[in-house]
Every structure is written in C-alpha cells, then in structure tokens.
N, C-alpha and C. Protein backbone atom coordinates (compact mmCIF):
# COMPACT_ATOMS: atom_id res chain seq x y z
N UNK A 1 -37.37 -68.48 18.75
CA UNK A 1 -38.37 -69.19 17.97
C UNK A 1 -39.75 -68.83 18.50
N UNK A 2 -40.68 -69.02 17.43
CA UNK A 2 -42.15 -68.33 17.86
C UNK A 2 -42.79 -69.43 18.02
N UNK A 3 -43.80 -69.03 18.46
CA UNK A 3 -44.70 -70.29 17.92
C UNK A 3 -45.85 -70.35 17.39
N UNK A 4 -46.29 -71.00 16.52
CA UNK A 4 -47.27 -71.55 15.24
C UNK A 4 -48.36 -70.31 15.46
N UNK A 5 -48.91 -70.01 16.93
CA UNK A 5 -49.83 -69.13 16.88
C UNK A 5 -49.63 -67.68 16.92
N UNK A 6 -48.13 -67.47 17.42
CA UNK A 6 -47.71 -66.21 17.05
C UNK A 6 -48.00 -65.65 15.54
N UNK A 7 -47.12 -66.50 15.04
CA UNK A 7 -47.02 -66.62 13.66
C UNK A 7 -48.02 -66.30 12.95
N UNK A 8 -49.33 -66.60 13.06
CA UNK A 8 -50.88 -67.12 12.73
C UNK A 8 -51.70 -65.11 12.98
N UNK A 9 -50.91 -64.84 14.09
CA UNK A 9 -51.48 -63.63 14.79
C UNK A 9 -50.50 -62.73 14.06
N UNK A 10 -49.60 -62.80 13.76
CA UNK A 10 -48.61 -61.64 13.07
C UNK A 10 -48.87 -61.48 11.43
N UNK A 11 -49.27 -62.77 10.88
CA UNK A 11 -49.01 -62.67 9.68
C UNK A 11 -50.21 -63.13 8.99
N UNK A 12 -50.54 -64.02 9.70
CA UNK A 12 -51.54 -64.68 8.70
C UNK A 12 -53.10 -63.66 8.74
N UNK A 13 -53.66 -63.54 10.30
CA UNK A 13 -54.52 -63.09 10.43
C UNK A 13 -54.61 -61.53 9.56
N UNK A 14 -53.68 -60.74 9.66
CA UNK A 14 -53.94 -59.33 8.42
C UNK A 14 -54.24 -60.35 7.64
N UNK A 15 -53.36 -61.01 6.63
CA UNK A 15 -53.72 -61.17 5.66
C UNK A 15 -55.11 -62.08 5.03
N UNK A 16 -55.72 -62.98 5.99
CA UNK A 16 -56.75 -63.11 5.30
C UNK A 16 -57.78 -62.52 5.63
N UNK A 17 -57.84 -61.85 6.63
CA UNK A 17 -58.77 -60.62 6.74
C UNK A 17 -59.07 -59.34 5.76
N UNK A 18 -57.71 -59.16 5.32
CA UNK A 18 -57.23 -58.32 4.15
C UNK A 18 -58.60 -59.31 2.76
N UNK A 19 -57.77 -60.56 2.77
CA UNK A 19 -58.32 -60.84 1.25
C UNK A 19 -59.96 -61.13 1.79
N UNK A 20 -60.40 -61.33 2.65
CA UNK A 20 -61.61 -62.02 2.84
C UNK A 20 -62.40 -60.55 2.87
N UNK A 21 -62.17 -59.92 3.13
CA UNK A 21 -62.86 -58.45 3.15
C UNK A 21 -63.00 -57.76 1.66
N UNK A 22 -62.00 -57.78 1.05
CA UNK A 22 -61.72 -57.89 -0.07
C UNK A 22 -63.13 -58.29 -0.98
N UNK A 23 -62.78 -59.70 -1.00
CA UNK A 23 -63.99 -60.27 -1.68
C UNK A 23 -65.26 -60.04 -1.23
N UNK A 24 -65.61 -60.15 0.22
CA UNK A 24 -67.05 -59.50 0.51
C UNK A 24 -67.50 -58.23 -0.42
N UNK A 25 -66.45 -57.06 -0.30
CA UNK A 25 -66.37 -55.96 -1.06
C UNK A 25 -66.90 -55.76 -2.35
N UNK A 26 -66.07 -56.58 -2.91
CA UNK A 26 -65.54 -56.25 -4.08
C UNK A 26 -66.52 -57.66 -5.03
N UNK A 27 -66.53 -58.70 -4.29
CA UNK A 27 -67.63 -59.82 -5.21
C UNK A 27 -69.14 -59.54 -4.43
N UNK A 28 -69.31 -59.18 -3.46
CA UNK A 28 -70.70 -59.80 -2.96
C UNK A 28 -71.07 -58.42 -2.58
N UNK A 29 -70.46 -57.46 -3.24
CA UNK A 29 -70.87 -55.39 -2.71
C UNK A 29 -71.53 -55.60 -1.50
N UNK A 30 -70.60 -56.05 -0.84
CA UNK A 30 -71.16 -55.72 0.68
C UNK A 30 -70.80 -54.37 1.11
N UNK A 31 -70.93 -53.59 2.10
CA UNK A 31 -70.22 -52.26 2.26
C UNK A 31 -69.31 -52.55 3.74
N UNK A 32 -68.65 -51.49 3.46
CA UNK A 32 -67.54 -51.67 4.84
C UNK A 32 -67.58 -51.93 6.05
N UNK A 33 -69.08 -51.57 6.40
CA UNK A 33 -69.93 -51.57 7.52
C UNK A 33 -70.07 -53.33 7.82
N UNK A 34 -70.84 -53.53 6.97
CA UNK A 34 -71.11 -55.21 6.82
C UNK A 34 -69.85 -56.14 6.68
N UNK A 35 -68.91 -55.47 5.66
CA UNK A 35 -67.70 -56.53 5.95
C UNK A 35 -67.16 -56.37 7.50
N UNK A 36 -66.82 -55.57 7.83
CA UNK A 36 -66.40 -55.25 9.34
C UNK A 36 -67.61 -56.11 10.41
N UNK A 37 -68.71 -56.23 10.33
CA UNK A 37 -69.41 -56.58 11.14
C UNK A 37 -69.37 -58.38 10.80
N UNK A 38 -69.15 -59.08 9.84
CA UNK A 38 -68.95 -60.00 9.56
C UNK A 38 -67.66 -60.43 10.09
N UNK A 39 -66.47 -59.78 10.02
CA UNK A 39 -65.24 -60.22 10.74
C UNK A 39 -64.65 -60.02 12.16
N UNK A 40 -65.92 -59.19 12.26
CA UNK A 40 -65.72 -58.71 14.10
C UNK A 40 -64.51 -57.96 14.48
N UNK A 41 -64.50 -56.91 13.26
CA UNK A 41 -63.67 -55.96 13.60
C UNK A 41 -64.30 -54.25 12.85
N UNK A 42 -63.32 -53.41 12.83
CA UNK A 42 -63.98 -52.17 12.43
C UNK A 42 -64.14 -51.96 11.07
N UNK A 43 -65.05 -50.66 10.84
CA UNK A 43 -65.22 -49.94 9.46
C UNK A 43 -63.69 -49.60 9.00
N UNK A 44 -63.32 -48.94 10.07
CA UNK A 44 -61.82 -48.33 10.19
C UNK A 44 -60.78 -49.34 9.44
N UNK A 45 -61.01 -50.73 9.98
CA UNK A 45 -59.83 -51.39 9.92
C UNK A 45 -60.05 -52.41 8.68
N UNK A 46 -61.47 -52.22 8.14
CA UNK A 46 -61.83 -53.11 6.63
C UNK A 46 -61.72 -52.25 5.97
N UNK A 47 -61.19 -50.51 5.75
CA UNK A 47 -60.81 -49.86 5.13
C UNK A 47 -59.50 -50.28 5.13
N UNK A 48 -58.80 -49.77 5.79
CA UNK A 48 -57.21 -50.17 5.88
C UNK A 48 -56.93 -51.21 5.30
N UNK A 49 -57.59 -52.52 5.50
CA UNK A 49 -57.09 -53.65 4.76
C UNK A 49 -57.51 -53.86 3.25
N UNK A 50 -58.77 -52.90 2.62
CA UNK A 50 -58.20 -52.82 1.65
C UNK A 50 -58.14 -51.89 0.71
N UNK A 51 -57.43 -51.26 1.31
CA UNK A 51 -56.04 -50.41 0.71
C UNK A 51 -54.85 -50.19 0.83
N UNK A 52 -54.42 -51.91 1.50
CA UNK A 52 -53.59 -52.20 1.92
C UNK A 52 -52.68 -51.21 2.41
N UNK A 53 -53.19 -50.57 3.91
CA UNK A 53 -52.56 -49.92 4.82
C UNK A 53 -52.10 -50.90 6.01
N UNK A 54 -53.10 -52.00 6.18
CA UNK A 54 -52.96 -52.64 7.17
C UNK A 54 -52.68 -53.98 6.35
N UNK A 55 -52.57 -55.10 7.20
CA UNK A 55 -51.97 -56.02 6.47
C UNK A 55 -51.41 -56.62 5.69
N UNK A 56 -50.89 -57.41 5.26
CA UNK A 56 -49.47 -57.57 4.33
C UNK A 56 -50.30 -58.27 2.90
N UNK A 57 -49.21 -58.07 1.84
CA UNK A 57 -49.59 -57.97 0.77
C UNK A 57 -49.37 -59.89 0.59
N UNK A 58 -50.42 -60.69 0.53
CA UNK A 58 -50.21 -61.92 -0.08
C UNK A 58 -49.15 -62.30 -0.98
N UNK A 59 -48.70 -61.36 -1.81
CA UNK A 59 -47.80 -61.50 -2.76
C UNK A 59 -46.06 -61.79 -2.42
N UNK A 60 -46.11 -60.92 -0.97
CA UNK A 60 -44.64 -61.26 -0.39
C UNK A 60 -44.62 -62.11 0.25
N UNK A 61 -45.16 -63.17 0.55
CA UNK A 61 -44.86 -64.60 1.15
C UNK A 61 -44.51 -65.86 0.28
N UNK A 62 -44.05 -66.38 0.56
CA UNK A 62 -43.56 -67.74 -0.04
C UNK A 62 -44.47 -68.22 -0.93
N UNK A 63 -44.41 -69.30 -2.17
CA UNK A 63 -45.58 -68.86 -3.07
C UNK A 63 -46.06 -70.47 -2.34
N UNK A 64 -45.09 -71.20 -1.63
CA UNK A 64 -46.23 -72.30 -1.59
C UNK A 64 -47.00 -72.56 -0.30
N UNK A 65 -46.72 -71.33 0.62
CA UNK A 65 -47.78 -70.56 1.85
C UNK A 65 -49.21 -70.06 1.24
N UNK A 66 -48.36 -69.41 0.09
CA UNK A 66 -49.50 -68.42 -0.68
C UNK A 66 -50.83 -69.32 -1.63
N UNK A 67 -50.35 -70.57 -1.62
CA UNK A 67 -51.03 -71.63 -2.31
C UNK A 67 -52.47 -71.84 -1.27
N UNK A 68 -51.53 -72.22 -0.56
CA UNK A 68 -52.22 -73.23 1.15
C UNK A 68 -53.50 -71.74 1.45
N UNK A 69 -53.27 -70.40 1.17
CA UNK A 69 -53.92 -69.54 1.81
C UNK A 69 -54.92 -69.25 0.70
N UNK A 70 -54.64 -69.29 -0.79
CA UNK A 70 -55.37 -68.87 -1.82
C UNK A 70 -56.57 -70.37 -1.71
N UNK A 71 -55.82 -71.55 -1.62
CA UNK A 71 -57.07 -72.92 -1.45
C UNK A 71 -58.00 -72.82 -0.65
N UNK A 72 -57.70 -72.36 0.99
CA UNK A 72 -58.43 -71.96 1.87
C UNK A 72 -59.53 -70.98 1.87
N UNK A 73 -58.74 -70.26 1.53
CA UNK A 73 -59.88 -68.67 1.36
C UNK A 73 -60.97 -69.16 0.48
N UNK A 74 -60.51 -69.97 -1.03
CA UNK A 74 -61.57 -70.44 -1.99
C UNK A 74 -62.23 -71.13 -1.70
N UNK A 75 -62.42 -71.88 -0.05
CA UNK A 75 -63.66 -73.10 0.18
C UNK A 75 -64.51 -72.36 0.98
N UNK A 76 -63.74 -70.81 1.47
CA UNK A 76 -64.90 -70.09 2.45
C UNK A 76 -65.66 -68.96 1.51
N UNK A 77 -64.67 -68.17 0.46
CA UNK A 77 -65.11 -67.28 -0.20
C UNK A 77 -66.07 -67.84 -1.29
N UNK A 78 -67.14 -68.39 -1.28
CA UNK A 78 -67.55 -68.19 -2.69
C UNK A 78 -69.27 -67.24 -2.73
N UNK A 79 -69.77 -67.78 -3.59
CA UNK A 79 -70.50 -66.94 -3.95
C UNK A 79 -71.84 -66.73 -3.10
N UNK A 80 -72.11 -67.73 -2.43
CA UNK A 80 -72.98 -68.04 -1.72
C UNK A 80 -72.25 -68.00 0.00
N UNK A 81 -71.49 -67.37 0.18
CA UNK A 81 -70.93 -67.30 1.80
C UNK A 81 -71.31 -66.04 2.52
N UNK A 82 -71.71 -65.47 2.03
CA UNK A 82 -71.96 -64.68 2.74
C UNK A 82 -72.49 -64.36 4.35
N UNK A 83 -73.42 -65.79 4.61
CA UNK A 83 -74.38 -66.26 5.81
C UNK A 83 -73.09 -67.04 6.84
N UNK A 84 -72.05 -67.34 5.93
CA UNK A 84 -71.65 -68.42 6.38
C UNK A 84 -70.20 -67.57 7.10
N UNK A 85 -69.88 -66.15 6.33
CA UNK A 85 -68.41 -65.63 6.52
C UNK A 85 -68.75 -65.00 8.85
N UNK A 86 -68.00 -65.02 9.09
CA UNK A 86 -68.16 -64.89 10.62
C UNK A 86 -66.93 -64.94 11.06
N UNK A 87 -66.88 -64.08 12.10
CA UNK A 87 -65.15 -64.07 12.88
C UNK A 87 -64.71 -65.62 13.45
N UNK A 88 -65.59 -66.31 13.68
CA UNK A 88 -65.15 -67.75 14.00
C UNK A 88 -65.24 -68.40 13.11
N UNK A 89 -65.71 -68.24 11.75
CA UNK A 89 -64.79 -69.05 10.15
C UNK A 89 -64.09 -68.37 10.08
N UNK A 90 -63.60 -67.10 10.15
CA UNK A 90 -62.00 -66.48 9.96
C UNK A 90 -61.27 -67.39 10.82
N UNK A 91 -61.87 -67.41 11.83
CA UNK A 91 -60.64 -67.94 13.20
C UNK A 91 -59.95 -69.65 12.42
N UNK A 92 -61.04 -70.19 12.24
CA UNK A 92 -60.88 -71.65 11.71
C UNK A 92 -60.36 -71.72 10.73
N UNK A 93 -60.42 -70.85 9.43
CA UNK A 93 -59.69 -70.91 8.48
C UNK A 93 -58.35 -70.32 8.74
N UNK A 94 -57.95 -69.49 9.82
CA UNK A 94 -56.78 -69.04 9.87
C UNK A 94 -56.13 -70.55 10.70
N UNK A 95 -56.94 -71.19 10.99
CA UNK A 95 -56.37 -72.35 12.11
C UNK A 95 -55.66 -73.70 11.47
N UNK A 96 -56.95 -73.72 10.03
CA UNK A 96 -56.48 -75.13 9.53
C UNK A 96 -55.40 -74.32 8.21
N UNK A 97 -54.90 -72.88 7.79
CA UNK A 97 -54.14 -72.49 7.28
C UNK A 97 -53.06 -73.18 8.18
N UNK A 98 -52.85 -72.77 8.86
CA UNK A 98 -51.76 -72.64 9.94
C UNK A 98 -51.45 -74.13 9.84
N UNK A 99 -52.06 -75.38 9.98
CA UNK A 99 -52.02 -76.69 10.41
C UNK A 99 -51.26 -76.71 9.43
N UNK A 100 -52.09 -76.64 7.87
CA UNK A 100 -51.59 -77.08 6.53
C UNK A 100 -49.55 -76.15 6.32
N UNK A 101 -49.57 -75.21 6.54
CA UNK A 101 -48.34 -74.72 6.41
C UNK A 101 -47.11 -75.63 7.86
N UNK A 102 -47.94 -75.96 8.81
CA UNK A 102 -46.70 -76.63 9.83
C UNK A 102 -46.46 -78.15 8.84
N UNK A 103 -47.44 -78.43 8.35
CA UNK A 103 -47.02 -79.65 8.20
C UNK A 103 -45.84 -79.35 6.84
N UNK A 104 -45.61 -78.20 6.14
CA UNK A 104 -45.36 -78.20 5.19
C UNK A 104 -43.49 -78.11 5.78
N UNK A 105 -43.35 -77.77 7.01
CA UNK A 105 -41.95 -77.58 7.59
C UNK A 105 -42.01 -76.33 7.70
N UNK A 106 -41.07 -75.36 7.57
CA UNK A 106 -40.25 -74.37 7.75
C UNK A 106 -40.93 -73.34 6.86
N UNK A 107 -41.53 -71.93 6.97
CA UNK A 107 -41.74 -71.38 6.37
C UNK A 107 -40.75 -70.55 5.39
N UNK A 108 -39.47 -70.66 6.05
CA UNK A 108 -38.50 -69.23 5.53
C UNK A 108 -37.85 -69.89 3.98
C-alpha cells in the first residue's frame, strides 16, 4: 500500500501539470518558456506534457477522480490567473485534489 502522497507524486502531479500548462498555452498564449517558469519546471518538460509524452492522459482515470480534478483545475485556471498560477498553487491544488479523492475512499 502507498500512501496518499505517493499517489499525488505518481499520478496526479503529471497530470495537472499536463492540463494546467495546457491552458496557460493554449487559453492565455503564454509560450513554453513562461508556462514552464510559472510551474517551476522546464521548457523541455511543458513540451512533453503537452503532447502528451509525459504525463498521463486525464481520460484514463476513474471518471469520478476525473471530476474532483476537472473542479479543481477550474477554480485555479481561469481567465484572469495568470498572476496567480505558481508552483505553490500547483502544489496546493494537487494537495486539496488529493484530500477531496481520500475522502472519496478507494480510488481503484
């Protein structure tokens, strides 16, 4: 058995890094440079995530994980976040993801 933060570090973190990069991208034309510098990781690796080389595809997880992660992402992603997106709101949103799915029981 793992535990909650394993879990959080294996699975969750690609993936909302994946979608949160994503949207910088792709809604707020940030460039790769800037999304990467916003999540405190590389050009390299906000490429990879999206073109989904690196992290996992939202779509293969449970759909009511996939709920808890699509609600989350939508109170950090919007249109006006840009000031606000930072590797320590990734961290927190990957944190209170994580809370909201333990309480939900058993992921499998």
């Amino acid at each position: 058995m793992s535990a909650p933060c394993e879990f959080a570090v294996k699975y969750l973190y690609p993936i909302v890094r994946s979608e949160i990069a994503k949207f910088l991208i792709n809604n707020l034309k940030l460039t790769q440079v800037q999304a990467a510098e916003k999540l405190g990781i590389t050009q390299a690796a906000v490429s990879q995530y999206t073109s989904l080389k690196r992290g996992g595809r939202i779509e293969k997880i449970p759909e009511r994980v996939q709920k808890i992660i699509k609600e989350c992402l939508k109170e950090l992603c919007t249109p006006d976040c840009a000031d606000r997106i930072s590797e320590k709101s990734v961290e927190q949103t990957v944190c209170n993801i994580c809370k909201r799915i333990k309480n939900l029981g058993s992921v499998n």
